[in-house]
Protein backbone atom coordinates (compact mmCIF):
# COMPACT_ATOMS: atom_id res chain seq x y z
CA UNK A 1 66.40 -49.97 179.42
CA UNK A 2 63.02 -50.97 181.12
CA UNK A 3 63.30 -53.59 183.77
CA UNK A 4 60.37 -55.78 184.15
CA UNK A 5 58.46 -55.46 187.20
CA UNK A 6 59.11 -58.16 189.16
CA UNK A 7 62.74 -57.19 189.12
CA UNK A 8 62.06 -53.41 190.19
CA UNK A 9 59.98 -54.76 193.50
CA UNK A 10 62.84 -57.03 193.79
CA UNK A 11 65.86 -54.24 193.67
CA UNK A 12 63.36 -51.90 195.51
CA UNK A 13 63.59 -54.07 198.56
CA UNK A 14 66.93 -54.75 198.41
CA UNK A 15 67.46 -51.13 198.58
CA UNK A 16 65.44 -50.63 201.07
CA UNK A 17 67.11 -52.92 203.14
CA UNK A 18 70.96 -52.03 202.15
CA UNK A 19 69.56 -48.24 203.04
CA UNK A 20 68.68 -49.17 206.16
CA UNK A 21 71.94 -50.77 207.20
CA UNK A 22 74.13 -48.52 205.82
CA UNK A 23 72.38 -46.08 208.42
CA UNK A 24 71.99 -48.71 210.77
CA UNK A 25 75.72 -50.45 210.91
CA UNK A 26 77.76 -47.45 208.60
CA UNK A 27 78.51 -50.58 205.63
CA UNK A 28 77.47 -48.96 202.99
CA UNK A 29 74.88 -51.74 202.74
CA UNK A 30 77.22 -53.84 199.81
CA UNK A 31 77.60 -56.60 202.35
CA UNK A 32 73.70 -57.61 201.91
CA UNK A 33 73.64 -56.34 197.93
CA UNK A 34 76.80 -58.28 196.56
CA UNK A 35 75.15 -61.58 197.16
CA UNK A 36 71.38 -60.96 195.91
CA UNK A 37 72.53 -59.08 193.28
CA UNK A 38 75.35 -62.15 192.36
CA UNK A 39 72.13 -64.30 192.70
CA UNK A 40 69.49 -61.66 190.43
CA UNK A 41 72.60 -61.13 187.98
CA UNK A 42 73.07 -65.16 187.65
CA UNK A 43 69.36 -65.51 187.01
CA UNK A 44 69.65 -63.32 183.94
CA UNK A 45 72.11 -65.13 182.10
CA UNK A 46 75.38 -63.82 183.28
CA UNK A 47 78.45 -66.16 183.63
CA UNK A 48 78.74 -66.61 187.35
CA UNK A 49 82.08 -65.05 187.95
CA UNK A 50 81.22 -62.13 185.67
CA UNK A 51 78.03 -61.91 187.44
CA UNK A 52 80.13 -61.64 191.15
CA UNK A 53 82.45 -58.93 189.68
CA UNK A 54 79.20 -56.29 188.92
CA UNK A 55 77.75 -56.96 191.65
CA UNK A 56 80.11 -55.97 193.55
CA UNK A 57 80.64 -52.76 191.16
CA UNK A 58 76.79 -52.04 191.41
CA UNK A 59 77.06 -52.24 194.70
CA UNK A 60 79.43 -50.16 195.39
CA UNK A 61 78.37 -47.37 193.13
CA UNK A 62 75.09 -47.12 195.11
CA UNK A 63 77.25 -46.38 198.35
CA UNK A 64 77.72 -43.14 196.41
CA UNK A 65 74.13 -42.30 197.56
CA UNK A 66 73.53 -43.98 200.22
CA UNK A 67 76.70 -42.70 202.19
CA UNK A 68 75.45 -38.94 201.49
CA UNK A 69 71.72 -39.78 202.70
CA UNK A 70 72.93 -41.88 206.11
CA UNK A 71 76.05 -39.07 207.05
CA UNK A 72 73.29 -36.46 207.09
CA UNK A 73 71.16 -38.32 209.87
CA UNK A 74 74.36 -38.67 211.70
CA UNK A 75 75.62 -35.35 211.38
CA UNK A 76 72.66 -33.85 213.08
CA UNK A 77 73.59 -35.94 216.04
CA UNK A 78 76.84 -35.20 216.28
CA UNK A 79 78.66 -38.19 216.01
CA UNK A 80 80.67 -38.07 212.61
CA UNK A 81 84.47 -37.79 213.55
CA UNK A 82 85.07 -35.69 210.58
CA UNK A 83 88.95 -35.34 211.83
CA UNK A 84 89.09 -39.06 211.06
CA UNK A 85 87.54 -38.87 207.86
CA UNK A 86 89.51 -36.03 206.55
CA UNK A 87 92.89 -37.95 207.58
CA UNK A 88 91.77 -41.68 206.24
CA UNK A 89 90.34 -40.43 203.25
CA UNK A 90 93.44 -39.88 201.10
CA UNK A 91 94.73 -43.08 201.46
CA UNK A 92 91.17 -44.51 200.89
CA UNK A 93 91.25 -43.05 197.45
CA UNK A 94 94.45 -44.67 196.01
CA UNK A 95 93.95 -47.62 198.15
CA UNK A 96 90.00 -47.98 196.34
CA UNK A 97 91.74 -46.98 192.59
CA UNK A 98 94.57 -49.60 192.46
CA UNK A 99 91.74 -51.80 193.06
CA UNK A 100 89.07 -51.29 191.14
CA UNK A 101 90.86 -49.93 188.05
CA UNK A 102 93.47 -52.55 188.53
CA UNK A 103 93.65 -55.85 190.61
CA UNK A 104 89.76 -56.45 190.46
CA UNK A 105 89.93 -56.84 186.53
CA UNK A 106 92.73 -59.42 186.99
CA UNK A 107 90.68 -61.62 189.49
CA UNK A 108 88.91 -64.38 189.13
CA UNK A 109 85.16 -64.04 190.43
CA UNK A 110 85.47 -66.81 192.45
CA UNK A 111 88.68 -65.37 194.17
CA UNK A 112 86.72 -62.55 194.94
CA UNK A 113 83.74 -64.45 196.19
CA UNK A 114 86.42 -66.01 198.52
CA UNK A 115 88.00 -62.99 199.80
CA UNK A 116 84.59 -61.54 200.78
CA UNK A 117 83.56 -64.39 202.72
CA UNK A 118 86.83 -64.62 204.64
CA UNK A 119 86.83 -60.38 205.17
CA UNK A 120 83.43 -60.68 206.74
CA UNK A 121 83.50 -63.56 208.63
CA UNK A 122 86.96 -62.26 210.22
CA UNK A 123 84.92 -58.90 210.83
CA UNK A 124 82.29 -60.55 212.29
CA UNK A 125 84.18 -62.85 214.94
CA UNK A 126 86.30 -59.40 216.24
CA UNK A 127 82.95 -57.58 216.27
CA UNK A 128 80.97 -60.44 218.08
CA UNK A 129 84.31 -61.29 220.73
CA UNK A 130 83.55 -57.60 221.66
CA UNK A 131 87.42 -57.63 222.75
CA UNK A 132 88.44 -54.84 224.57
CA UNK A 133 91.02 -52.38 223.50
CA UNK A 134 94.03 -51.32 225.60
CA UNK A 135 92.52 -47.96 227.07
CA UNK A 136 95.82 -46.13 226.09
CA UNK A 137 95.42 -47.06 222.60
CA UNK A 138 94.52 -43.99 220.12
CA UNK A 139 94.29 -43.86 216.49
CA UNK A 140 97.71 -43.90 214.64
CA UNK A 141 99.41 -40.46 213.44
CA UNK A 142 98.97 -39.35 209.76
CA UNK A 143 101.00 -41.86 208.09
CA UNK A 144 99.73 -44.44 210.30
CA UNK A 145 95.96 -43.25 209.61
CA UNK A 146 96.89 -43.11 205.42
CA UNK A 147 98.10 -46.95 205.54
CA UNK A 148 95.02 -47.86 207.10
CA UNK A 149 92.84 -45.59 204.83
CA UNK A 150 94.58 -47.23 201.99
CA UNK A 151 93.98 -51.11 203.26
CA UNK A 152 90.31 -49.87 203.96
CA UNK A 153 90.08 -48.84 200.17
CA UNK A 154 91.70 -51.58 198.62
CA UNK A 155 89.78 -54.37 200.47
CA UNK A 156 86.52 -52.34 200.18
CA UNK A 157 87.04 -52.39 196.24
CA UNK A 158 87.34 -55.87 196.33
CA UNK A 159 84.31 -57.47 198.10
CA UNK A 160 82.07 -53.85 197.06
CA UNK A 161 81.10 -52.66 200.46
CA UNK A 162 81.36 -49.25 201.55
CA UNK A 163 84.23 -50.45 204.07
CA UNK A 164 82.59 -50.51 207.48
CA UNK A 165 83.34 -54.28 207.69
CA UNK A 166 86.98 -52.77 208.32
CA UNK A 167 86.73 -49.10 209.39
CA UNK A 168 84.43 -49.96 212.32
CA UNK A 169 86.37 -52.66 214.04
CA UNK A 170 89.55 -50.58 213.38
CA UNK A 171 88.05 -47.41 214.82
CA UNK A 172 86.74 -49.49 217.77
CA UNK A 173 89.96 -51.13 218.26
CA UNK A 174 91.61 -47.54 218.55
CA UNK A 175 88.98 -46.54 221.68
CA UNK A 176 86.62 -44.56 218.83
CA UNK A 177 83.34 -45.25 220.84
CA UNK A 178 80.92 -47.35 218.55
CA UNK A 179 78.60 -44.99 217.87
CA UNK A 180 80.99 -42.39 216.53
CA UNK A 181 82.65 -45.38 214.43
CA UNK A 182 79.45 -46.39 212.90
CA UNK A 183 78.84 -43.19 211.71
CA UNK A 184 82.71 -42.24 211.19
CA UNK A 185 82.31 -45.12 208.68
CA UNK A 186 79.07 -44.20 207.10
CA UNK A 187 81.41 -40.96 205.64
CA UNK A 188 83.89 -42.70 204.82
CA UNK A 189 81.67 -44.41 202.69
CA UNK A 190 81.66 -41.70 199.53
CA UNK A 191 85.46 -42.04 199.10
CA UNK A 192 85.64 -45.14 199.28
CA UNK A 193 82.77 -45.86 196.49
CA UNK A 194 84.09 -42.81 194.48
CA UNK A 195 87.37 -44.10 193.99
CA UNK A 196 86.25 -47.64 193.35
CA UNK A 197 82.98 -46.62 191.45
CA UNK A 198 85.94 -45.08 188.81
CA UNK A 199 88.05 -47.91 188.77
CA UNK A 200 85.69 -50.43 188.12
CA UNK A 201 84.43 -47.99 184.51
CA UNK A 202 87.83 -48.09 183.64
CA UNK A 203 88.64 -51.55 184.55
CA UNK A 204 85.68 -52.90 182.88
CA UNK A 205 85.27 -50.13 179.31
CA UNK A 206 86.48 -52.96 177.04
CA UNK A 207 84.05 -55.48 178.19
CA UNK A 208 81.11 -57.02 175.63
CA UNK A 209 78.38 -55.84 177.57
CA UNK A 210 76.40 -58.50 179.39
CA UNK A 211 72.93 -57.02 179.55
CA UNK A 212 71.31 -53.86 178.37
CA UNK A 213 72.28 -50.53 180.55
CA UNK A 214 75.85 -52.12 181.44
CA UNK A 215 78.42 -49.81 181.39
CA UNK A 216 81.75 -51.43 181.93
CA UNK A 217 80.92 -53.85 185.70
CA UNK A 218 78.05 -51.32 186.77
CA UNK A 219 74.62 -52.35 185.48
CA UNK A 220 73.04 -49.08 185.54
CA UNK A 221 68.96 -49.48 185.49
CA UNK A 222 69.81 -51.33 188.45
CA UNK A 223 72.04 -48.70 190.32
CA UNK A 224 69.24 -46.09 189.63
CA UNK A 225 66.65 -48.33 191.13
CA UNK A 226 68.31 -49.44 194.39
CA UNK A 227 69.97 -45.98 194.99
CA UNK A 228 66.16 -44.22 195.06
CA UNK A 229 64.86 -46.67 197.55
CA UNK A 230 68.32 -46.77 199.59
CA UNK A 231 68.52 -42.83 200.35
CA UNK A 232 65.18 -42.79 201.72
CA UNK A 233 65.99 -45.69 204.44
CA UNK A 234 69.19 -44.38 205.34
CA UNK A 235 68.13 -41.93 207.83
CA UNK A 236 65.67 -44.41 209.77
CA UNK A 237 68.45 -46.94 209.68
CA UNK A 238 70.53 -43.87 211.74
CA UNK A 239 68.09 -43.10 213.77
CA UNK A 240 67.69 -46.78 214.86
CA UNK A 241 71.49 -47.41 215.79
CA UNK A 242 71.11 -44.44 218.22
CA UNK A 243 68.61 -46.01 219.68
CA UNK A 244 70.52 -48.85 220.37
CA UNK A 245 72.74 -49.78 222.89
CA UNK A 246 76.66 -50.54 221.76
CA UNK A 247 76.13 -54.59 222.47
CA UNK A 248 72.65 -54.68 220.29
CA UNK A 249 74.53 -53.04 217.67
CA UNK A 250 77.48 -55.08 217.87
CA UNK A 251 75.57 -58.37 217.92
CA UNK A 252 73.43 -57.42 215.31
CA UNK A 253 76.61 -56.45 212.71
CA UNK A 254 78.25 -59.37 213.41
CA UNK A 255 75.18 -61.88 213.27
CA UNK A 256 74.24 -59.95 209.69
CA UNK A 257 77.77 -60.45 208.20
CA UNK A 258 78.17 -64.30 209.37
CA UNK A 259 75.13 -64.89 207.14
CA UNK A 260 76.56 -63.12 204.42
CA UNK A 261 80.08 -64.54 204.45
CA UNK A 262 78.64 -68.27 204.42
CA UNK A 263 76.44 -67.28 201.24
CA UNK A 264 79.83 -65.94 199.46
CA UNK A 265 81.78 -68.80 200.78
CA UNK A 266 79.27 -71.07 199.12
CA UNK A 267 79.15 -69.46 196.10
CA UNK A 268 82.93 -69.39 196.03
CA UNK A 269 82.88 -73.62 196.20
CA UNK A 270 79.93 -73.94 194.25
């Protein structure tokens, strides 16, 4: 299918800018793209709540390669806690396929524009308190760490972010120094849109197809679009956080997602 123009500078900045956070903050950028693309989707003719539930899927499936493009510019530096990846992970799968091939189909898109308001704006308020952790507090042991992984996955396939909206305040909470959790989350990122980027195909195979290039909640000339201008921001938006000191970065996450949640929240009344 062959977008018009207008809409292809209009994606193409919008993944820009969801590249550049997801290197920047390790969220997969699906915090900023659920509500544009809600808004670009609603503009085309799509029922509202149908028009919530792929843009969430859209947006997560571009986490996909985002996540690979932003872990790289972390990696070099050193700060990926790939122990913590490798024991979240598993539970992040099942956690992101129970919801995406199953509970998100079932929800109304205004429930889901509710939930993603309330998720961020909780994330935000921890983030921007800047509360400090008990210094003998550590991450939890492996069944500990798969509970989490699977709450991380199942909320993440929900509200289509790449699950730093949970993973980072959880990893700071358990003494993981912010840097290390931005970019801790920023790999975490694949699995979680993976497992939901499936779910949602399944979930969704039955449906009439809104527009041209849908394929079940994931509009595809859209994915393709955002994905190529997201992968080539990631690694500034890396480069940028370690630049930053921890209470820039923290204000800055938290200021971002307040925005975001009061968008969702309106479109959830609305």
């Amino acid at each position: 299918m062959m977008l018009e123009w207008s809409l292809v500078a209009e994606l193409l900045l919008l993944g820009c800018g969801t590249g550049f956070l997801a290197g920047l903050l390790g969220i997969g950028g699906g915090m900023l793209m659920v509500p544009f693309m809600t808004l670009l989707l609603s503009q085309r003719g799509v029922p509202a709540a149908l028009a919530v539930k792929m843009a969430i899927a859209t947006s997560m499936a571009t986490i996909l390669f985002t996540s690979v493009s932003s872990v790289r510019a972390h990696h070099k530096r050193g700060a990926v806690r790939w122990d913590v990846v490798r024991t979240l992970a598993p539970g992040i799968v099942v956690g992101g396929l129970i919801a995406g091939a199953g509970v998100f189909a079932l929800l109304k898109g205004t429930t889901l524009a509710l939930v993603f308001a309330i998720f961020v704006g909780f994330s935000a308020t921890q983030m921007l308190l800047d509360k400090k952790p008990k210094p003998t507090r550590q991450l939890p042991g492996p069944a500990g760490r798969f509970a989490a992984g699977g709450g991380i996955g199942f909320i993440s396939g929900l509200v289509g972010a790449g699950g730093g909206f949970v993973s980072v305040p959880f990893m700071t909470w358990c003494n993981v120094p912010m840097h290390n959790a931005v970019a801790t989350s920023a790999a975490l990122g694949f699995p979680i849109a993976l497992a939901n980027t499936v779910g949602y195909v399944v979930g969704g195979w039955s449906l009439p197809n809104p527009l041209p290039g849908a394929l079940g909640y994931l509009w595809l000339p859209a994915l393709a679009v955002i994905a190529t201008a997201s992968v080539l921001l990631a690694p500034l938006g890396a480069r940028a956080a370690h630049a930053m000191n921890v209470k820039q970065l923290k204000r800055a996450f938290a200021g971002m997602l307040y925005l975001l949640a009061a968008y969702m929240l309106y479109k959830a009344i609305a």
